[in-house]
PDB file of N, CA and C in Angstrom:
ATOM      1  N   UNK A   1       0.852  -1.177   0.000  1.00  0.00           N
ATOM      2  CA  UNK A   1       0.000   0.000   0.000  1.00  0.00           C
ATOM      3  C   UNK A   1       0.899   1.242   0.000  1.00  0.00           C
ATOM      4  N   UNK A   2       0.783   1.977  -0.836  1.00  0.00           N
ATOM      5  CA  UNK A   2       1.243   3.354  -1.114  1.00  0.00           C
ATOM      6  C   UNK A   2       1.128   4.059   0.631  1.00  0.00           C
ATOM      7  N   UNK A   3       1.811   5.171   0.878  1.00  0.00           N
ATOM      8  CA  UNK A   3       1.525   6.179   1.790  1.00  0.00           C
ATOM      9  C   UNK A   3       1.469   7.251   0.857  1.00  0.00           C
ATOM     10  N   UNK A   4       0.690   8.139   1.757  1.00  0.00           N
ATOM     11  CA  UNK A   4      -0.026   9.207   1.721  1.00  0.00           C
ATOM     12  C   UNK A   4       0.863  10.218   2.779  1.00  0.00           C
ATOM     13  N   UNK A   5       0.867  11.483   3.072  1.00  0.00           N
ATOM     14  CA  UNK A   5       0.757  12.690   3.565  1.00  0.00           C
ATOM     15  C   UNK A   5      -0.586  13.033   4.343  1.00  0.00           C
ATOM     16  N   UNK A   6      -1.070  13.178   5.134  1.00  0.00           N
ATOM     17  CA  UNK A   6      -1.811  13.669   5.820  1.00  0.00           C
ATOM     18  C   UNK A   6      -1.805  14.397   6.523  1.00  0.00           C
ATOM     19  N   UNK A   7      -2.599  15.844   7.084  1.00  0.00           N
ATOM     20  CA  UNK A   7      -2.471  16.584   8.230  1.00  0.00           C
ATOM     21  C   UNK A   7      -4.040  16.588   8.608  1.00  0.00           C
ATOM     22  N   UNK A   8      -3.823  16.616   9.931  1.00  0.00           N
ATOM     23  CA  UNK A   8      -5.139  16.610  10.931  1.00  0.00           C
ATOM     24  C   UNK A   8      -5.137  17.222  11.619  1.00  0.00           C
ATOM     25  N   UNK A   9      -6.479  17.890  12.255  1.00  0.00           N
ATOM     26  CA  UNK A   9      -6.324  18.770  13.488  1.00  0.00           C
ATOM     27  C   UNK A   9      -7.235  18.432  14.593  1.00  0.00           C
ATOM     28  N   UNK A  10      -6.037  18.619  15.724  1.00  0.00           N
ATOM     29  CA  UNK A  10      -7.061  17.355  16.764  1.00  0.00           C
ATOM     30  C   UNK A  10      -7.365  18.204  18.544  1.00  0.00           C
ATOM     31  N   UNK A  11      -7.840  18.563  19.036  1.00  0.00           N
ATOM     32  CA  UNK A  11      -8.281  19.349  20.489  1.00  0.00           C
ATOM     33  C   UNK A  11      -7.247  18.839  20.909  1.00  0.00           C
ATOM     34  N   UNK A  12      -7.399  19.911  22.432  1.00  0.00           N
ATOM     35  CA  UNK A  12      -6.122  18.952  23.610  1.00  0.00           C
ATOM     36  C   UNK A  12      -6.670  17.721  24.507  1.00  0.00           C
ATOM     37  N   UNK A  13      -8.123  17.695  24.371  1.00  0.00           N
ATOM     38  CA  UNK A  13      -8.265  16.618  25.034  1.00  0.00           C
ATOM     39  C   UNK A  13      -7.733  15.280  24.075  1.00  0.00           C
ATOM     40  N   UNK A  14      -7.873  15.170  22.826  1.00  0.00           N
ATOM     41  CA  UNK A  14      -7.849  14.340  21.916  1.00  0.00           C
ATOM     42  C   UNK A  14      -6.341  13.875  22.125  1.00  0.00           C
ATOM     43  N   UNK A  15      -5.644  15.315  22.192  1.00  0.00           N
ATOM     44  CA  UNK A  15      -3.830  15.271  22.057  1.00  0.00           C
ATOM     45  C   UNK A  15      -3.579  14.715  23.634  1.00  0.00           C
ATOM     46  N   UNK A  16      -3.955  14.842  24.431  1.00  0.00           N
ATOM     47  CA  UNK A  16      -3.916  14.323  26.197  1.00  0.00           C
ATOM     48  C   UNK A  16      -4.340  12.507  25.746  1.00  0.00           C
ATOM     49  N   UNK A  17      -5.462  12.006  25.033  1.00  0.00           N
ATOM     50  CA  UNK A  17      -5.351  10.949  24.675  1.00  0.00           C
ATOM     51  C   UNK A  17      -4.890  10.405  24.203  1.00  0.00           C
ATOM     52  N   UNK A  18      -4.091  10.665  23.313  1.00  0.00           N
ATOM     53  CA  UNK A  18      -2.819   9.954  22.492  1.00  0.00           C
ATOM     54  C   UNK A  18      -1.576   9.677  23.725  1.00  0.00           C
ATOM     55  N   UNK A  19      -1.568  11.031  24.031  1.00  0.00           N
ATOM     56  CA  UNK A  19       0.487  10.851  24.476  1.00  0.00           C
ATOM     57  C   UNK A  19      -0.149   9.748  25.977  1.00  0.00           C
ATOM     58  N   UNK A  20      -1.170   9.645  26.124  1.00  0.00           N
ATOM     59  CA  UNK A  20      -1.638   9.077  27.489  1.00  0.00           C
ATOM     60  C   UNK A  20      -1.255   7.646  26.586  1.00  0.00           C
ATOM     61  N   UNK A  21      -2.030   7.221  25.672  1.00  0.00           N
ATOM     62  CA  UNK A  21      -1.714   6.014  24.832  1.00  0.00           C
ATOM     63  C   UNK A  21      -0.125   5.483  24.583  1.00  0.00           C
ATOM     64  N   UNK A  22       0.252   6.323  24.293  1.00  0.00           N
ATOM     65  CA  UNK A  22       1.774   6.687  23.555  1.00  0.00           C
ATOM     66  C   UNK A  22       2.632   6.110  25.035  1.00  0.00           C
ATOM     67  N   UNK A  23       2.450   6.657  25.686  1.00  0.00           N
ATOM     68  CA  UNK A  23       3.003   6.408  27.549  1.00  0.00           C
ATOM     69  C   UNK A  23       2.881   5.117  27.701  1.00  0.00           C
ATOM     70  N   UNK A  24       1.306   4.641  27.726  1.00  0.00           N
ATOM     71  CA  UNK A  24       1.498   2.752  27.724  1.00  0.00           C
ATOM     72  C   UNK A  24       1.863   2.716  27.047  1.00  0.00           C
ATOM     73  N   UNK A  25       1.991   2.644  25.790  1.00  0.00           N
ATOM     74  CA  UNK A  25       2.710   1.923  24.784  1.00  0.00           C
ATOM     75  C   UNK A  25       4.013   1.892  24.827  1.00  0.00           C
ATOM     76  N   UNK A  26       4.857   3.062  25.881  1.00  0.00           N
ATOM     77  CA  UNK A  26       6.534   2.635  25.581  1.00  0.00           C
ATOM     78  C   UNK A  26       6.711   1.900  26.838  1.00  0.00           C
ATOM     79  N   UNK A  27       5.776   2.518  27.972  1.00  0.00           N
ATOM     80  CA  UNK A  27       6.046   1.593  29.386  1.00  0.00           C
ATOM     81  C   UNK A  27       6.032  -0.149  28.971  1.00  0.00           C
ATOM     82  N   UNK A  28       4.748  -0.337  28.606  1.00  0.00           N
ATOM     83  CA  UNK A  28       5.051  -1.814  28.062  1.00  0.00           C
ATOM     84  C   UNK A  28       5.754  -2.353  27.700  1.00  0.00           C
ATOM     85  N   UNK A  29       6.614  -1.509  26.418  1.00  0.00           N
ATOM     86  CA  UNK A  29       7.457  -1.908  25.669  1.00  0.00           C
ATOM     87  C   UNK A  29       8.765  -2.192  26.672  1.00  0.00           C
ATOM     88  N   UNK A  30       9.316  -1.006  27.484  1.00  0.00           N
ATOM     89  CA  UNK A  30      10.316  -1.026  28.369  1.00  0.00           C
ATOM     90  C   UNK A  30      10.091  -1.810  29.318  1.00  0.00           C
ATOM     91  N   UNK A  31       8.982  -2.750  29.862  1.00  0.00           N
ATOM     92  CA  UNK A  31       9.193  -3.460  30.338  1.00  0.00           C
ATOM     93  C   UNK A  31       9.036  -4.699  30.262  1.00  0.00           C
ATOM     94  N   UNK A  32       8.741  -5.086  28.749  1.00  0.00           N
ATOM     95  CA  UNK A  32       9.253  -6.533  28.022  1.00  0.00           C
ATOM     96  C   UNK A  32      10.766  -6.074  27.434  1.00  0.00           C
ATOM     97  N   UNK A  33      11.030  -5.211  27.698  1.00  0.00           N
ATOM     98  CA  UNK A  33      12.839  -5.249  26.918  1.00  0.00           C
ATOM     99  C   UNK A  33      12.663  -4.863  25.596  1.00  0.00           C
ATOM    100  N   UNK A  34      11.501  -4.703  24.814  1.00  0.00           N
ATOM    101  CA  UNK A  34      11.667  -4.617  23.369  1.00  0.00           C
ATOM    102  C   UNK A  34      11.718  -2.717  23.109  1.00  0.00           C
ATOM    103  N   UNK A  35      11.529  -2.863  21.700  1.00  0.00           N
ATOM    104  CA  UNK A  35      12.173  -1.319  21.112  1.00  0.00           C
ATOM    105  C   UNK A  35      11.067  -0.286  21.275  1.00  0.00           C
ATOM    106  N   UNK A  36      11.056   1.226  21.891  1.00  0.00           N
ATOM    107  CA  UNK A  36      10.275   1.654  21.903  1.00  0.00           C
ATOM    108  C   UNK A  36       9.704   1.988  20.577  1.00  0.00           C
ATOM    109  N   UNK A  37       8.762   2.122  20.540  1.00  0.00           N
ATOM    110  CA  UNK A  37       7.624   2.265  19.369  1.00  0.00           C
ATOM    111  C   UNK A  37       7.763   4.310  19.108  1.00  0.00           C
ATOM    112  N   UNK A  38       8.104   4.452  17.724  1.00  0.00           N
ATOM    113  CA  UNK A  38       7.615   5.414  17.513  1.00  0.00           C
ATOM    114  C   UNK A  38       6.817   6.553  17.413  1.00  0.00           C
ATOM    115  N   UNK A  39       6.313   7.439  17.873  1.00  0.00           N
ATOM    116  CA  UNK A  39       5.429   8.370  17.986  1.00  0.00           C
ATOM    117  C   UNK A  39       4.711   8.445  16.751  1.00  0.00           C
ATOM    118  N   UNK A  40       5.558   8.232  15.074  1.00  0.00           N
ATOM    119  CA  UNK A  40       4.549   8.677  14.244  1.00  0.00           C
ATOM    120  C   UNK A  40       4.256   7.290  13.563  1.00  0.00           C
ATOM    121  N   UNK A  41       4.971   5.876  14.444  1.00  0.00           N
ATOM    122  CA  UNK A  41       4.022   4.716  14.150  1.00  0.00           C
ATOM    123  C   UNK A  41       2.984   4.432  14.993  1.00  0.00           C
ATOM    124  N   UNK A  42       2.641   5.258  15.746  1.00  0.00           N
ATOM    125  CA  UNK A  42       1.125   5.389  16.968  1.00  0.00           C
ATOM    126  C   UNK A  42       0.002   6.050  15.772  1.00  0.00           C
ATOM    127  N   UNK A  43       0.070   7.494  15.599  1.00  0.00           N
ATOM    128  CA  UNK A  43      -0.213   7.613  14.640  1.00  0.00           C
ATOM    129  C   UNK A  43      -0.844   7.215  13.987  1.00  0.00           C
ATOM    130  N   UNK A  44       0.048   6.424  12.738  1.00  0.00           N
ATOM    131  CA  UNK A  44      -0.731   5.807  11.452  1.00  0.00           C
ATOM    132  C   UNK A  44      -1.838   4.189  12.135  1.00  0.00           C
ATOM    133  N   UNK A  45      -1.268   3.798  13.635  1.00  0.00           N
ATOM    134  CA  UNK A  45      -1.853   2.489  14.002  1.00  0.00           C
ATOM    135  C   UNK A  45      -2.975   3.642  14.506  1.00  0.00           C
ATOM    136  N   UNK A  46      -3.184   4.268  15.220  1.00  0.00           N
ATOM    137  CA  UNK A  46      -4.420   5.280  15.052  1.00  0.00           C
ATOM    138  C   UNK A  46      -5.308   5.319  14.015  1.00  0.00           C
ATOM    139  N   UNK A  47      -4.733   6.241  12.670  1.00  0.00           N
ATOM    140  CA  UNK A  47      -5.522   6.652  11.411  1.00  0.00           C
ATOM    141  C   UNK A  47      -5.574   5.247  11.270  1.00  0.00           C
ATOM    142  N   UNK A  48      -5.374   3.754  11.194  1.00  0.00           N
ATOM    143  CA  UNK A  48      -5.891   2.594  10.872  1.00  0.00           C
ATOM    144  C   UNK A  48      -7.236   2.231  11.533  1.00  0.00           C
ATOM    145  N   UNK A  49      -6.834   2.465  12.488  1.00  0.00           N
ATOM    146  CA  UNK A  49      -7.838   1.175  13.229  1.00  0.00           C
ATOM    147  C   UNK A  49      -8.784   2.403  13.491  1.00  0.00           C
ATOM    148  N   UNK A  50      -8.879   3.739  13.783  1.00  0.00           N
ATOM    149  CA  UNK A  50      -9.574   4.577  13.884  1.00  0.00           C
ATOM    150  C   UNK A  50      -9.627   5.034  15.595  1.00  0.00           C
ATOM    151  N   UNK A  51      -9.869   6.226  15.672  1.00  0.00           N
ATOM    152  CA  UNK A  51     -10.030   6.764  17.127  1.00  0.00           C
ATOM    153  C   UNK A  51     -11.122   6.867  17.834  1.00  0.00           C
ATOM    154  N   UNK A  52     -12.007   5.930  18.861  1.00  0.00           N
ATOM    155  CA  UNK A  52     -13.102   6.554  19.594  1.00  0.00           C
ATOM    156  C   UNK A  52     -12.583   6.779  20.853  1.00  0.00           C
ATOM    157  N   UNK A  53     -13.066   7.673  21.451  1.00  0.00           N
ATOM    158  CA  UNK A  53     -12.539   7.779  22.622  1.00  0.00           C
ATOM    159  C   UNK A  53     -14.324   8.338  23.461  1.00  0.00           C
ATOM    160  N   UNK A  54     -14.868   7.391  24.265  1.00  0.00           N
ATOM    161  CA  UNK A  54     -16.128   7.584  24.908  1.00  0.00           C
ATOM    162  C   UNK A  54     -16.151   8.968  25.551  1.00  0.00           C
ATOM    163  N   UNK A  55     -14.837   9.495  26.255  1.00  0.00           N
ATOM    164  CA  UNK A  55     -14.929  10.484  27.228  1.00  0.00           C
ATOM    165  C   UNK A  55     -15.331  11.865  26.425  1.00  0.00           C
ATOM    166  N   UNK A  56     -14.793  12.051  24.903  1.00  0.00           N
ATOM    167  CA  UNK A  56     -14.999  12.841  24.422  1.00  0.00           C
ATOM    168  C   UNK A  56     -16.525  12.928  23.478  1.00  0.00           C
ATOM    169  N   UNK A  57     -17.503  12.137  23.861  1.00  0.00           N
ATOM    170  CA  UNK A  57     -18.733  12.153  23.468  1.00  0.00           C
ATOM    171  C   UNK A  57     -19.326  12.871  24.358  1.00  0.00           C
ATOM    172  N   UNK A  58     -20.153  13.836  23.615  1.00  0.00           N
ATOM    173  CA  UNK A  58     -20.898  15.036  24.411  1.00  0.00           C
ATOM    174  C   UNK A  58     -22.253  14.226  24.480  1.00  0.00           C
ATOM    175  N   UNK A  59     -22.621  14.802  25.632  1.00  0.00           N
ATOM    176  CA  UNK A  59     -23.952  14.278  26.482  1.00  0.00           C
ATOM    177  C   UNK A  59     -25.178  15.130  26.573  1.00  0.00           C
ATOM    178  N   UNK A  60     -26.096  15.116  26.361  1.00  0.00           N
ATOM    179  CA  UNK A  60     -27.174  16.293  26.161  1.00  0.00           C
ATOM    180  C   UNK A  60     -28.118  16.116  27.368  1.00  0.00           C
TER     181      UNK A  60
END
């Protein structure tokens, strides 16, 4: 599959959910011994699988 270029624009709660993600994802990593994972391979495993995040659903 080809890549693409993309830019997105995302709130700070959205950006507080990632690096919160991003955090488990290297703690884990550092504590099986393996390689930390990239910031802009979070990212694209993001734009894949897609982002819901419940907390940021508004409630009426």
């Amino acid at each position: 599959m080809a890549k693409t270029r993309i830019s997105i624009t995302i709130d700070g709660k959205v950006a507080k959910a990632i690096e919160n993600y991003y955090r488990e994802k290297v703690k884990v990593a550092a504590e099986k011994g393996e390689a930390i994972p990239k910031l802009s391979n979070i990212y694209e495993e993001i734009i894949e699988k897609g982002w819901e995040s419940k907390s940021l659903t508004k409630k009426k």
